[in-house]
C-alpha atoms as a PDB file:
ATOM      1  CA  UNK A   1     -46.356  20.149 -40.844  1.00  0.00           C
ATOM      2  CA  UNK A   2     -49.862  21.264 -39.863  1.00  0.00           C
ATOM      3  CA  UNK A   3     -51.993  19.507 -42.868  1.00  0.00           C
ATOM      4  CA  UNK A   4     -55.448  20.872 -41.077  1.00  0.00           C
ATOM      5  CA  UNK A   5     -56.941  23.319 -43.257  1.00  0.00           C
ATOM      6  CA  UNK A   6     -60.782  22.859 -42.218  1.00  0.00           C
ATOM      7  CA  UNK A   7     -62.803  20.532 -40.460  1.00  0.00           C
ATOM      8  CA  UNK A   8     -62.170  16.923 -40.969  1.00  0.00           C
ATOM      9  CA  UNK A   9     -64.058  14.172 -38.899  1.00  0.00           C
ATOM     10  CA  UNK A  10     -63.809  10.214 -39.451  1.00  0.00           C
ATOM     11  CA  UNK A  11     -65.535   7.742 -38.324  1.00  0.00           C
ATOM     12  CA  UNK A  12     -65.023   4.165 -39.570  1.00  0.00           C
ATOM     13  CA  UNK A  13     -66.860   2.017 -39.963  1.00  0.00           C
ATOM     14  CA  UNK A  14     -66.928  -2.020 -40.480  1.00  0.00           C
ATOM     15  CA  UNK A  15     -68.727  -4.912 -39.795  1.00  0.00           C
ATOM     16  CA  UNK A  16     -69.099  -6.200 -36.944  1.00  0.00           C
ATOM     17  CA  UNK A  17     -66.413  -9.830 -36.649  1.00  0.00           C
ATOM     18  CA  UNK A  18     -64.968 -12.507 -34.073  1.00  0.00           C
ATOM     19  CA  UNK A  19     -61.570 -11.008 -34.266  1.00  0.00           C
ATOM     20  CA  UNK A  20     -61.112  -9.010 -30.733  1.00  0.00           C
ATOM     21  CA  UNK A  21     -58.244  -7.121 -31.979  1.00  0.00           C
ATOM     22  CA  UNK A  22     -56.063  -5.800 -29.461  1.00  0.00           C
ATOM     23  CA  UNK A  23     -56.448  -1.722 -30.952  1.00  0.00           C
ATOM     24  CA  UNK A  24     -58.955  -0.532 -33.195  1.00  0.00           C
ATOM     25  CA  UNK A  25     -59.782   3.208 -34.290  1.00  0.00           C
ATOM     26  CA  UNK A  26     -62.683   4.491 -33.199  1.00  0.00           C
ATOM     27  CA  UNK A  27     -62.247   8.141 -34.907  1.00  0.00           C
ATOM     28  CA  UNK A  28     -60.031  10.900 -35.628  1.00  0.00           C
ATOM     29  CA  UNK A  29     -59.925  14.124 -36.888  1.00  0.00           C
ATOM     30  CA  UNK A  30     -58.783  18.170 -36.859  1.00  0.00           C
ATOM     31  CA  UNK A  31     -61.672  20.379 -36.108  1.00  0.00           C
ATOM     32  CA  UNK A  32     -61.356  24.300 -35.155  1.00  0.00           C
ATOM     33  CA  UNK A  33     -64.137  25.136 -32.851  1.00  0.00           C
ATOM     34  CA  UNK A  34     -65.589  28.802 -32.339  1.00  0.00           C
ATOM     35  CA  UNK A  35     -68.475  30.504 -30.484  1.00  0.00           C
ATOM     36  CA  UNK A  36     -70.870  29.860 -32.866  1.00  0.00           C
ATOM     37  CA  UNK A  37     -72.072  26.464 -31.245  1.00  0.00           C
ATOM     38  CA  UNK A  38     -71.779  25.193 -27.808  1.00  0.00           C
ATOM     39  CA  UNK A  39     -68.938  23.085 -27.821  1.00  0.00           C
ATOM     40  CA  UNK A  40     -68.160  20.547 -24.404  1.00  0.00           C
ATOM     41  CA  UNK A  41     -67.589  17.266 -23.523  1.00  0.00           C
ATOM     42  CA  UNK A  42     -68.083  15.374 -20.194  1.00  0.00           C
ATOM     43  CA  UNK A  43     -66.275  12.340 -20.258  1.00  0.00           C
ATOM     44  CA  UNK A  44     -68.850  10.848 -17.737  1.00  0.00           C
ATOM     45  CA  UNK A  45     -71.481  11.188 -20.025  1.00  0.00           C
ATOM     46  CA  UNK A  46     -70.650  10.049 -23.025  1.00  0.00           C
ATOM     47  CA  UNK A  47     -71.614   6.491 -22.537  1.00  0.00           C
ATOM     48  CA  UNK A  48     -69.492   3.521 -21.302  1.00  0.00           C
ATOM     49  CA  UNK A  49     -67.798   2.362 -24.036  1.00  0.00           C
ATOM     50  CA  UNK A  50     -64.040   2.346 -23.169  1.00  0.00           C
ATOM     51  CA  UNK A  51     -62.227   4.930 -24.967  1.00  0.00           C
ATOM     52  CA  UNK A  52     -59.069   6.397 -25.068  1.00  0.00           C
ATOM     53  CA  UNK A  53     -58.158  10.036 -26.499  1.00  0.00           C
ATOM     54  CA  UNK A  54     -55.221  11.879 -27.327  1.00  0.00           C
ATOM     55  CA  UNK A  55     -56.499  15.609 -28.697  1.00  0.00           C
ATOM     56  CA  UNK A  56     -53.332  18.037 -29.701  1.00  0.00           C
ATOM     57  CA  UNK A  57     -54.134  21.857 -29.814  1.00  0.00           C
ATOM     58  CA  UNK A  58     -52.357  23.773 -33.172  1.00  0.00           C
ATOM     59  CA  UNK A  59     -53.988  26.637 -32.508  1.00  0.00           C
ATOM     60  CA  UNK A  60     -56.476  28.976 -29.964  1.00  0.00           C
ATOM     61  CA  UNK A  61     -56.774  27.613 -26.166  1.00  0.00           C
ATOM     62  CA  UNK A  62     -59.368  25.087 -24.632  1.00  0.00           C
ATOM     63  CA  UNK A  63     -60.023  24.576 -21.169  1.00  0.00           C
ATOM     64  CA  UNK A  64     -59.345  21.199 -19.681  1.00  0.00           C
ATOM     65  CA  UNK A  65     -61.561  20.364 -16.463  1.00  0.00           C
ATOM     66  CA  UNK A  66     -59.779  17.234 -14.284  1.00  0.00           C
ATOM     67  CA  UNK A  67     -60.686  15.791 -11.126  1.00  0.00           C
ATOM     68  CA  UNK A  68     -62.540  19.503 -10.098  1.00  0.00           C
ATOM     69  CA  UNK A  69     -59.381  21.140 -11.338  1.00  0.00           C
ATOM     70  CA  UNK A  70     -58.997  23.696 -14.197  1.00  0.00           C
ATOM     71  CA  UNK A  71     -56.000  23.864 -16.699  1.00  0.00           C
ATOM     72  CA  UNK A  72     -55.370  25.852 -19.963  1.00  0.00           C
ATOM     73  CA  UNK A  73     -54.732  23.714 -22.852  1.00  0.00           C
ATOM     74  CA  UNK A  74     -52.222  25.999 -25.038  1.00  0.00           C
ATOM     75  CA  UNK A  75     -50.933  25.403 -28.370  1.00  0.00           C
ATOM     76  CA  UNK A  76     -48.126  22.100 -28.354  1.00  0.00           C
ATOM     77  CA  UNK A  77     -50.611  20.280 -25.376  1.00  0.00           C
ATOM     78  CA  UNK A  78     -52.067  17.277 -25.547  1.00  0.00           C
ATOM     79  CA  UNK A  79     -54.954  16.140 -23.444  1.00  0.00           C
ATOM     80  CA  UNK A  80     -54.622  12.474 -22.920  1.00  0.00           C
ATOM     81  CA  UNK A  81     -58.218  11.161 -21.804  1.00  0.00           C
ATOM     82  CA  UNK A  82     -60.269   8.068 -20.659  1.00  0.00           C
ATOM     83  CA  UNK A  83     -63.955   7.434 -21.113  1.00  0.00           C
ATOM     84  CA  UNK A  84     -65.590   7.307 -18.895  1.00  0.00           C
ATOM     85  CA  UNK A  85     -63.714   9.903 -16.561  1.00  0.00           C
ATOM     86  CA  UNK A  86     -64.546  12.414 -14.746  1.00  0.00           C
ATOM     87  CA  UNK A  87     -63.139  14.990 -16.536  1.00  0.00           C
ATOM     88  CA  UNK A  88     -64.936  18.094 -19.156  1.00  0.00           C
ATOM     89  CA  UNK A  89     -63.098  19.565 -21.783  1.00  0.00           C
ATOM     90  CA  UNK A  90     -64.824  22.886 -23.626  1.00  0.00           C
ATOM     91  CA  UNK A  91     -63.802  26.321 -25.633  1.00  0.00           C
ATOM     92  CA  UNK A  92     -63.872  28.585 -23.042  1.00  0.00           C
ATOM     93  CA  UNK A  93     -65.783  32.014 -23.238  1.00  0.00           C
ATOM     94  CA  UNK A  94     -61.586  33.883 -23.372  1.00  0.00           C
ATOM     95  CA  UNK A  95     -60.704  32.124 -26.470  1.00  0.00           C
ATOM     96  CA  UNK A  96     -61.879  33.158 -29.952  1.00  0.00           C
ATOM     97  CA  UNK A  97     -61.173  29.863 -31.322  1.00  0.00           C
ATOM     98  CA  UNK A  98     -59.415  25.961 -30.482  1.00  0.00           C
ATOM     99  CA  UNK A  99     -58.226  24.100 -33.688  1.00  0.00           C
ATOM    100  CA  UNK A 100     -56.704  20.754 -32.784  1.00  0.00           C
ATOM    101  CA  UNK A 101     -55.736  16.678 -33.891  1.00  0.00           C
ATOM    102  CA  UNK A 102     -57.798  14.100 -32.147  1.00  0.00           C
ATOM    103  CA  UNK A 103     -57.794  10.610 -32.389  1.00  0.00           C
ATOM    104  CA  UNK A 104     -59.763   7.896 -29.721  1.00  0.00           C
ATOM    105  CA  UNK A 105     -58.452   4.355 -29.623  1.00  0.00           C
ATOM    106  CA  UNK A 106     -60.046   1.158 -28.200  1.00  0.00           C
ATOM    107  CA  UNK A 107     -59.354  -2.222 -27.474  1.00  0.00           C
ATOM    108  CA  UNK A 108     -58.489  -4.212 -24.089  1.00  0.00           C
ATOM    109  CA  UNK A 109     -54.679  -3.856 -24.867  1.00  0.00           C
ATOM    110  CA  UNK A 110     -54.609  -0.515 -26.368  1.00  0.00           C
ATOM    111  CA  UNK A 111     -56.386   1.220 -23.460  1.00  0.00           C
ATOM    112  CA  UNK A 112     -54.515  -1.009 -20.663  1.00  0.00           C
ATOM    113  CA  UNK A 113     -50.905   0.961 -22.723  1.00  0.00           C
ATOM    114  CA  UNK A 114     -52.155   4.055 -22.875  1.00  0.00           C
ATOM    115  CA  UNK A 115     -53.237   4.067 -19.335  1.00  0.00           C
ATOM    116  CA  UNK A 116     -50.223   2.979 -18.268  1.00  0.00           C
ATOM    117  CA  UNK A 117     -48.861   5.662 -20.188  1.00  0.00           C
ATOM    118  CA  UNK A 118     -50.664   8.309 -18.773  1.00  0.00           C
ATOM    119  CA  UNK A 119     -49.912   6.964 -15.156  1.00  0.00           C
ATOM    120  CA  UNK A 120     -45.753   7.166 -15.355  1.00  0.00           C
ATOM    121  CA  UNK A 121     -46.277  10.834 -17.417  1.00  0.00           C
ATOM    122  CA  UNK A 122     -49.724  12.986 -16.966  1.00  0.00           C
ATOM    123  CA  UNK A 123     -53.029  14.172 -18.710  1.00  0.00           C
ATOM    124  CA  UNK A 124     -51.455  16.812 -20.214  1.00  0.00           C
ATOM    125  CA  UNK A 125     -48.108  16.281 -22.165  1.00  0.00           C
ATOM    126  CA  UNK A 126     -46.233  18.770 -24.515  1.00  0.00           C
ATOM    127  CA  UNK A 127     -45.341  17.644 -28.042  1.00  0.00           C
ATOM    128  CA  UNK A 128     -43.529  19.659 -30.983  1.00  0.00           C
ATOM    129  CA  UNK A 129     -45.493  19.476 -33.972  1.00  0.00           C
ATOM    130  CA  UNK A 130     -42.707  17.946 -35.423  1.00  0.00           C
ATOM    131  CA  UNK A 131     -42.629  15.062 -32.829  1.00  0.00           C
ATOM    132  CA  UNK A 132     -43.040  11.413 -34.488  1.00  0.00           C
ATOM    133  CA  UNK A 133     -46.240  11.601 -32.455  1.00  0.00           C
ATOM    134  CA  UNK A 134     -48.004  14.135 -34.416  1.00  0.00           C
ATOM    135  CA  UNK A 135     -46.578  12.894 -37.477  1.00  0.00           C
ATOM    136  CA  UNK A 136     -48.079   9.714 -36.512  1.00  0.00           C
ATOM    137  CA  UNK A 137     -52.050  11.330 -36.789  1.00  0.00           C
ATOM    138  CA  UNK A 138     -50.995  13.577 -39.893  1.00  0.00           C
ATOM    139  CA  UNK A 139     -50.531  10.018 -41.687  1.00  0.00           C
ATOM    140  CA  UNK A 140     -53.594   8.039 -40.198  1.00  0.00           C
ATOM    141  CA  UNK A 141     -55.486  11.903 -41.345  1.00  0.00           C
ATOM    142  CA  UNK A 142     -53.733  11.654 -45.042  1.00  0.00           C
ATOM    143  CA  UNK A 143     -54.724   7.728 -45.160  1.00  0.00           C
ATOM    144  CA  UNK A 144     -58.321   8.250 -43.930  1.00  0.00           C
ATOM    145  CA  UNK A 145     -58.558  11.633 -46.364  1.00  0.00           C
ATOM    146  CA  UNK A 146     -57.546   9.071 -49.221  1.00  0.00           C
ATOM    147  CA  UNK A 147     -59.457   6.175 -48.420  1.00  0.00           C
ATOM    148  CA  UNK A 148     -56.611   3.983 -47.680  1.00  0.00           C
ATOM    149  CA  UNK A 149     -58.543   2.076 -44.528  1.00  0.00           C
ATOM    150  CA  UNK A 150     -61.252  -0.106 -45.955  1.00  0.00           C
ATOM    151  CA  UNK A 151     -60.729  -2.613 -43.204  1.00  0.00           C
ATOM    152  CA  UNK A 152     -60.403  -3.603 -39.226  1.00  0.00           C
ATOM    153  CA  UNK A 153     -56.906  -5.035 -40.008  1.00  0.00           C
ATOM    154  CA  UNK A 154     -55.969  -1.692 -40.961  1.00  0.00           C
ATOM    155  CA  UNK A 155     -57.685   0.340 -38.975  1.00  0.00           C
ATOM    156  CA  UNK A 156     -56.211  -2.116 -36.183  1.00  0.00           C
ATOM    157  CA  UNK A 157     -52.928  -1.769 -37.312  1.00  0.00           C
ATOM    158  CA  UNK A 158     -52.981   2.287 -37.687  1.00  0.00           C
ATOM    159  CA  UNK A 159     -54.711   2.164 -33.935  1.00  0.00           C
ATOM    160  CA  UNK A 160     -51.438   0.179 -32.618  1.00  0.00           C
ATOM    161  CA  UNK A 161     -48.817   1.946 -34.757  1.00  0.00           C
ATOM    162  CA  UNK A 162     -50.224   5.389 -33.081  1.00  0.00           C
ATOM    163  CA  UNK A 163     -49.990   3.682 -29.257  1.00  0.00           C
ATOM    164  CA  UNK A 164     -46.718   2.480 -29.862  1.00  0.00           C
ATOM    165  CA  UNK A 165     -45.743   5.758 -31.217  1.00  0.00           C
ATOM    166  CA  UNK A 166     -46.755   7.727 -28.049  1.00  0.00           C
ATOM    167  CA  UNK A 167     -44.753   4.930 -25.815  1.00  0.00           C
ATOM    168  CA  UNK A 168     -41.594   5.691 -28.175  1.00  0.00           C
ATOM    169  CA  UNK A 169     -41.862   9.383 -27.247  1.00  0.00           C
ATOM    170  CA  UNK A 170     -42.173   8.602 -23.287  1.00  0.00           C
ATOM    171  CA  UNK A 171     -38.309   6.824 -23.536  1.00  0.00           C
ATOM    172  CA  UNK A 172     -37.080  10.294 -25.031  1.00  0.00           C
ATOM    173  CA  UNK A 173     -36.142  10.676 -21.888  1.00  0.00           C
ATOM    174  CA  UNK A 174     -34.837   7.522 -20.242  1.00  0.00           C
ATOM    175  CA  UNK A 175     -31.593   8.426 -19.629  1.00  0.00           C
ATOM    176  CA  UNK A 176     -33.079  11.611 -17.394  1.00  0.00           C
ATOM    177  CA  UNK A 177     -34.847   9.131 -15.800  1.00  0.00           C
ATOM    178  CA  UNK A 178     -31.953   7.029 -14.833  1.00  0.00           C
ATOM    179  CA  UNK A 179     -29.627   9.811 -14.075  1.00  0.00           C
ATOM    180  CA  UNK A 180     -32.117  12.020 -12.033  1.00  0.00           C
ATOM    181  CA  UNK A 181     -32.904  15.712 -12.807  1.00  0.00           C
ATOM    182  CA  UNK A 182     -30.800  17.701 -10.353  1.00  0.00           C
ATOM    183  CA  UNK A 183     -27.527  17.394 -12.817  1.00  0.00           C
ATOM    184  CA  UNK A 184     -29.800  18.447 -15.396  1.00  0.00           C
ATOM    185  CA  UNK A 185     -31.189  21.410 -13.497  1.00  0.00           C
ATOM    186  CA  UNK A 186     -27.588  22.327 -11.326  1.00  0.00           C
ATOM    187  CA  UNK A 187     -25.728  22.343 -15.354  1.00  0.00           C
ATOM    188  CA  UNK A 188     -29.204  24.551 -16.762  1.00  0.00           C
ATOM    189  CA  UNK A 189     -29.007  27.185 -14.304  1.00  0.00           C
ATOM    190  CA  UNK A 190     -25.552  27.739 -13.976  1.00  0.00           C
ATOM    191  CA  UNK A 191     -25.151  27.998 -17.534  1.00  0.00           C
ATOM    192  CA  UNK A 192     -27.923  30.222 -17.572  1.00  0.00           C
ATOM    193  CA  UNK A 193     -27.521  32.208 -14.593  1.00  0.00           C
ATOM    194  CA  UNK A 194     -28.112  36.045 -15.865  1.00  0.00           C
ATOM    195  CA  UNK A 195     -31.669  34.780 -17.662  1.00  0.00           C
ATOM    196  CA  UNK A 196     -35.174  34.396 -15.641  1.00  0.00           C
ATOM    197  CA  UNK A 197     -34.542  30.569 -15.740  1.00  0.00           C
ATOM    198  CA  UNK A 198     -38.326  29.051 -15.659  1.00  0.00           C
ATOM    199  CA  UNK A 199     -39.684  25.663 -15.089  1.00  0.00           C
ATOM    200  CA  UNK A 200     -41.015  25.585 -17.974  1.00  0.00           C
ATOM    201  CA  UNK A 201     -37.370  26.050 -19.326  1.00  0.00           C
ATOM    202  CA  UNK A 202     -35.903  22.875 -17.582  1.00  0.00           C
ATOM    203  CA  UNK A 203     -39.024  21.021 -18.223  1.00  0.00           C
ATOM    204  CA  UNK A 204     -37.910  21.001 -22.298  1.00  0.00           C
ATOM    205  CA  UNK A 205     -34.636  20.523 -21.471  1.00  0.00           C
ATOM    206  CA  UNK A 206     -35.529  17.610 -20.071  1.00  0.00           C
ATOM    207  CA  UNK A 207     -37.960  16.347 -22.558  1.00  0.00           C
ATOM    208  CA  UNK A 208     -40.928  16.192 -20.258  1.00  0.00           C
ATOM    209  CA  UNK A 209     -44.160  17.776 -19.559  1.00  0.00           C
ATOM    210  CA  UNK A 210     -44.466  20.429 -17.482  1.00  0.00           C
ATOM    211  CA  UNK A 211     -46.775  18.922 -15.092  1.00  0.00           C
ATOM    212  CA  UNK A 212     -44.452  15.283 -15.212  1.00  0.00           C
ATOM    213  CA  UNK A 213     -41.463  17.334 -14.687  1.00  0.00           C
ATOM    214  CA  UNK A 214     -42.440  19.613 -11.555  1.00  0.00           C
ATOM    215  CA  UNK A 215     -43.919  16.039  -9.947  1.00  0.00           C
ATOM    216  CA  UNK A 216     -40.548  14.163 -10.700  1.00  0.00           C
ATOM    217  CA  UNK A 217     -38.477  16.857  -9.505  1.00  0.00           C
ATOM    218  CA  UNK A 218     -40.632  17.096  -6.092  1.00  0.00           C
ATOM    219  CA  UNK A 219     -40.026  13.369  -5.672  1.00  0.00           C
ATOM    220  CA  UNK A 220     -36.321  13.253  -6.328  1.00  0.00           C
ATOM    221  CA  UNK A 221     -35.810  16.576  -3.698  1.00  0.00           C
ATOM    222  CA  UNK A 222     -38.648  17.446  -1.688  1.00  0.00           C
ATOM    223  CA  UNK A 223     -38.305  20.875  -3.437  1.00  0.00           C
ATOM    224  CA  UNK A 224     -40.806  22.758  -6.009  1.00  0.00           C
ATOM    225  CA  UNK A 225     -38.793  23.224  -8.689  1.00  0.00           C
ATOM    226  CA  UNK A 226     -39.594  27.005  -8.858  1.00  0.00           C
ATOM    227  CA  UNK A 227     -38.351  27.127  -5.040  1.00  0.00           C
ATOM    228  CA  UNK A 228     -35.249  24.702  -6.280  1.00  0.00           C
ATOM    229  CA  UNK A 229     -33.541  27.446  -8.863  1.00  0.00           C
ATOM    230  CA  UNK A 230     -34.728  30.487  -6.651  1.00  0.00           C
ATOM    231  CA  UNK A 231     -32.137  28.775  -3.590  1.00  0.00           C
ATOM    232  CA  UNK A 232     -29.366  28.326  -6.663  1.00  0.00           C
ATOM    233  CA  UNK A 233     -29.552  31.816  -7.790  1.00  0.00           C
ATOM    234  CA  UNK A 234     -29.380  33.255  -4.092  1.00  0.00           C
ATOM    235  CA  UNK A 235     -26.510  31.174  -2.898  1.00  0.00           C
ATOM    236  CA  UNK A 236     -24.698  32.431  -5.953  1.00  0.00           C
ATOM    237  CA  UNK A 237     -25.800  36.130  -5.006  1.00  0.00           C
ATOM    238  CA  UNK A 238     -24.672  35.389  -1.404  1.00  0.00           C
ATOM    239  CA  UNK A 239     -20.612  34.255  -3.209  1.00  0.00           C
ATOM    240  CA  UNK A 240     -21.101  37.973  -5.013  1.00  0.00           C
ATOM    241  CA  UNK A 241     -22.702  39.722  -1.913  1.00  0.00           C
ATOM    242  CA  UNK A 242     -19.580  37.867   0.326  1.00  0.00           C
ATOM    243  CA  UNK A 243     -16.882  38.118  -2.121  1.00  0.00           C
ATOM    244  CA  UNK A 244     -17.041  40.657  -4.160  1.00  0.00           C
ATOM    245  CA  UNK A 245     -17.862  44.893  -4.270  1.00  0.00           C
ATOM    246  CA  UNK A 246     -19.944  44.275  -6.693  1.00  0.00           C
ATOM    247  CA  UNK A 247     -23.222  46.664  -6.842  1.00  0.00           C
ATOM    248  CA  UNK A 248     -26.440  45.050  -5.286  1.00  0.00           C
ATOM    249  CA  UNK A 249     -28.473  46.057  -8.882  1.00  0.00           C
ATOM    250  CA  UNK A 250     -25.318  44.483 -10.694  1.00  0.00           C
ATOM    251  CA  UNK A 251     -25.758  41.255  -8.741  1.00  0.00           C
ATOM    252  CA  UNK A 252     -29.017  40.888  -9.370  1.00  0.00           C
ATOM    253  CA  UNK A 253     -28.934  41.336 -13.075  1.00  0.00           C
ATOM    254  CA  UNK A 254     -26.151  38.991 -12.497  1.00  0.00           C
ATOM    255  CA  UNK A 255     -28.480  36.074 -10.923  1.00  0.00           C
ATOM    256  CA  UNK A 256     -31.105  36.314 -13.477  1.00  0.00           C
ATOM    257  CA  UNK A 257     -33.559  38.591 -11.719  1.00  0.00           C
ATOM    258  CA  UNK A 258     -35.824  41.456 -13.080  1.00  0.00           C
ATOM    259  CA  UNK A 259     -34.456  44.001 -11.023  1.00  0.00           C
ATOM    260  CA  UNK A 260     -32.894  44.953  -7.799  1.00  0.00           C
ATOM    261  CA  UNK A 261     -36.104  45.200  -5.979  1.00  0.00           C
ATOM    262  CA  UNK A 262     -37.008  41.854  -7.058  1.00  0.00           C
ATOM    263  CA  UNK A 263     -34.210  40.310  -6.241  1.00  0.00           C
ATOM    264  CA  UNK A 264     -34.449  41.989  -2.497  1.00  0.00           C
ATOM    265  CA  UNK A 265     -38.056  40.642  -1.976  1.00  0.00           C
ATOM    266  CA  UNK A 266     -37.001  37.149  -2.726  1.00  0.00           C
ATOM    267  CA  UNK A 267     -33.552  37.517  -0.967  1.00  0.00           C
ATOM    268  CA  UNK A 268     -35.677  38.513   1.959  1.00  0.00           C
ATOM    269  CA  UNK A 269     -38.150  36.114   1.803  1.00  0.00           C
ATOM    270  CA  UNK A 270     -35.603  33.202   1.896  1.00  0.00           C
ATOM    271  CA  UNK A 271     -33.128  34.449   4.326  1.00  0.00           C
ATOM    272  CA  UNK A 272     -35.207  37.253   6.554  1.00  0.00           C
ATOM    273  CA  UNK A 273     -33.251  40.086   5.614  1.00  0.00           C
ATOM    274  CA  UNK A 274     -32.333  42.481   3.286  1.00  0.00           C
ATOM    275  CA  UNK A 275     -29.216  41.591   1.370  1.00  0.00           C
ATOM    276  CA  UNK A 276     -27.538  44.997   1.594  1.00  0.00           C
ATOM    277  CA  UNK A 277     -27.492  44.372   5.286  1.00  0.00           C
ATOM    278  CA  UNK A 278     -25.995  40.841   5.003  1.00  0.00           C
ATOM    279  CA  UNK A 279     -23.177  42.370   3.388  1.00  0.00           C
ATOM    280  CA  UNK A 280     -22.939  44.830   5.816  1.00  0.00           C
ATOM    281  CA  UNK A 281     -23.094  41.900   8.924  1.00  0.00           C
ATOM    282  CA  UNK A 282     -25.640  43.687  10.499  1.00  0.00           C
ATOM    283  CA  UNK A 283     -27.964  40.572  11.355  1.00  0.00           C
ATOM    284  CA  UNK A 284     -27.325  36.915  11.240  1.00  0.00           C
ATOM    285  CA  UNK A 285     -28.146  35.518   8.148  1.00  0.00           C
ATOM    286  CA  UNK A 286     -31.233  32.975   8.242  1.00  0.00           C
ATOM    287  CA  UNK A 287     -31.242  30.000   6.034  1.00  0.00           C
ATOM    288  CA  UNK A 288     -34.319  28.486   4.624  1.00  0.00           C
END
């Protein structure tokens, strides 16, 4: 449940003591950002302390900046940052507004974990806000919001039990991992074969990210996924166009296509023709 209702910003702070505790908060928060002041970060110049973040949109869009590349950051993303990076996050001028969780961790084993992390999933990872995850930073909110962490121990502990948390949620999908997608994918789309199928689809099916599923499924078959369900929904259309007298607009309603135009530009595009002439034999059908 979203428990933001305004801006909220914490900061601990404690003195200074030997103990080099493997986590430790550094801050956390829910803030809603508009217009009305500038509002971007550049994770190369924000000093060099070691930091890591995790920052969860609820609401409005931000604009992520990575490595030179640009990426919307949508409601149910989380941006899962270094510093210092070379990265910029901001409210960009399209959005009216971009409410989200944050919380930055440090600590020699807490950022070697979430690094690690990060490396096996991505920078940007999609959560439900009823994951354990986001559960996790409405209780360290509700504990800071009631003074409950008057010390490093806690803090520390909070700081750990929020890494170990986000590891949990990365083993959600193990047993994809083990089995490989493509049964996943093959049992989606044929079960799902009259309905725009999307990667975005498959991608919550599995339990991953977007961005970790597309780059997983690439590695397992040499194939975008996009490019993978287009070749499962034509060579279904090719069993209709072979077998049956169905209509061409029935068939591709049938595969999951907007309409029968649409289905003819991508038919053609795979196979280099149209598909009312492959019915007909008129040319040698092409395959990809």
């Amino acid at each position: 449940m979203n428990i933001c209702t305004g801006n909220e910003r914490y900061h601990p702070f404690f003195p200074k003591h030997s103990w080099n505790l493997p986590a430790m908060l550094f801050n956390a928060g829910c803030e809603e950002r508009r217009h009305d002041r500038p509002y971007e970060f550049n994770g190369l110049q924000r000093g060099n302390r070691d930091l890591a973040i995790f920052q969860y949109t609820l609401d409005g869009e931000g604009e992520l900046e990575f490595e030179g590349t640009r990426y919307r950051v949508l409601p149910g993303t989380a941006m899962l940052l270094t510093i210092p990076e070379n990265h910029c996050y901001r409210l960009p001028d399209h959005s009216e507004y971009w409410k989200y969780y944050y919380i930055s961790v440090e600590g020699r084993e807490a950022m070697h974990l979430f690094r690690e992390f990060r490396r096996r999933h991505h920078f940007l990872m999609d959560f439900p806000m009823d994951s354990p995850v986001i559960r996790r930073i409405e209780t360290l909110l509700a504990a800071l919001r009631n003074h409950e962490i008057a010390d490093r121990p806690t803090a520390s502990r909070f700081a750990y039990d929020f890494i170990m948390t986000l590891l949990s949620s990365g083993l959600d999908s193990a047993g994809v991992r083990s089995n490989g997608l493509l049964p996943l994918v093959d049992q989606f789309c044929l079960d799902h074969m009259a309905q725009p199928v999307t990667v975005a689809d498959l991608a919550r099916k599995a339990g991953l990210s977007f961005w970790h599923f597309s780059r997983k499924f690439k590695k397992e078959t040499g194939e975008s996924p996009h490019d993978y369900i287009m070749k499962l929904k034509l060579e279904y259309a090719l069993r209709l166009l072979q077998n049956t007298g169905e209509p061409i607009k029935a068939i591709s309603y049938e595969c999951g296509f907007l309409d029968q135009s649409h289905f003819c530009k991508v038919f053609r595009r795979f196979y280099g023709e149209t598909p009312e002439n492959f019915r007909h034999g008129i040319v040698p059908l092409q395959t990809p």
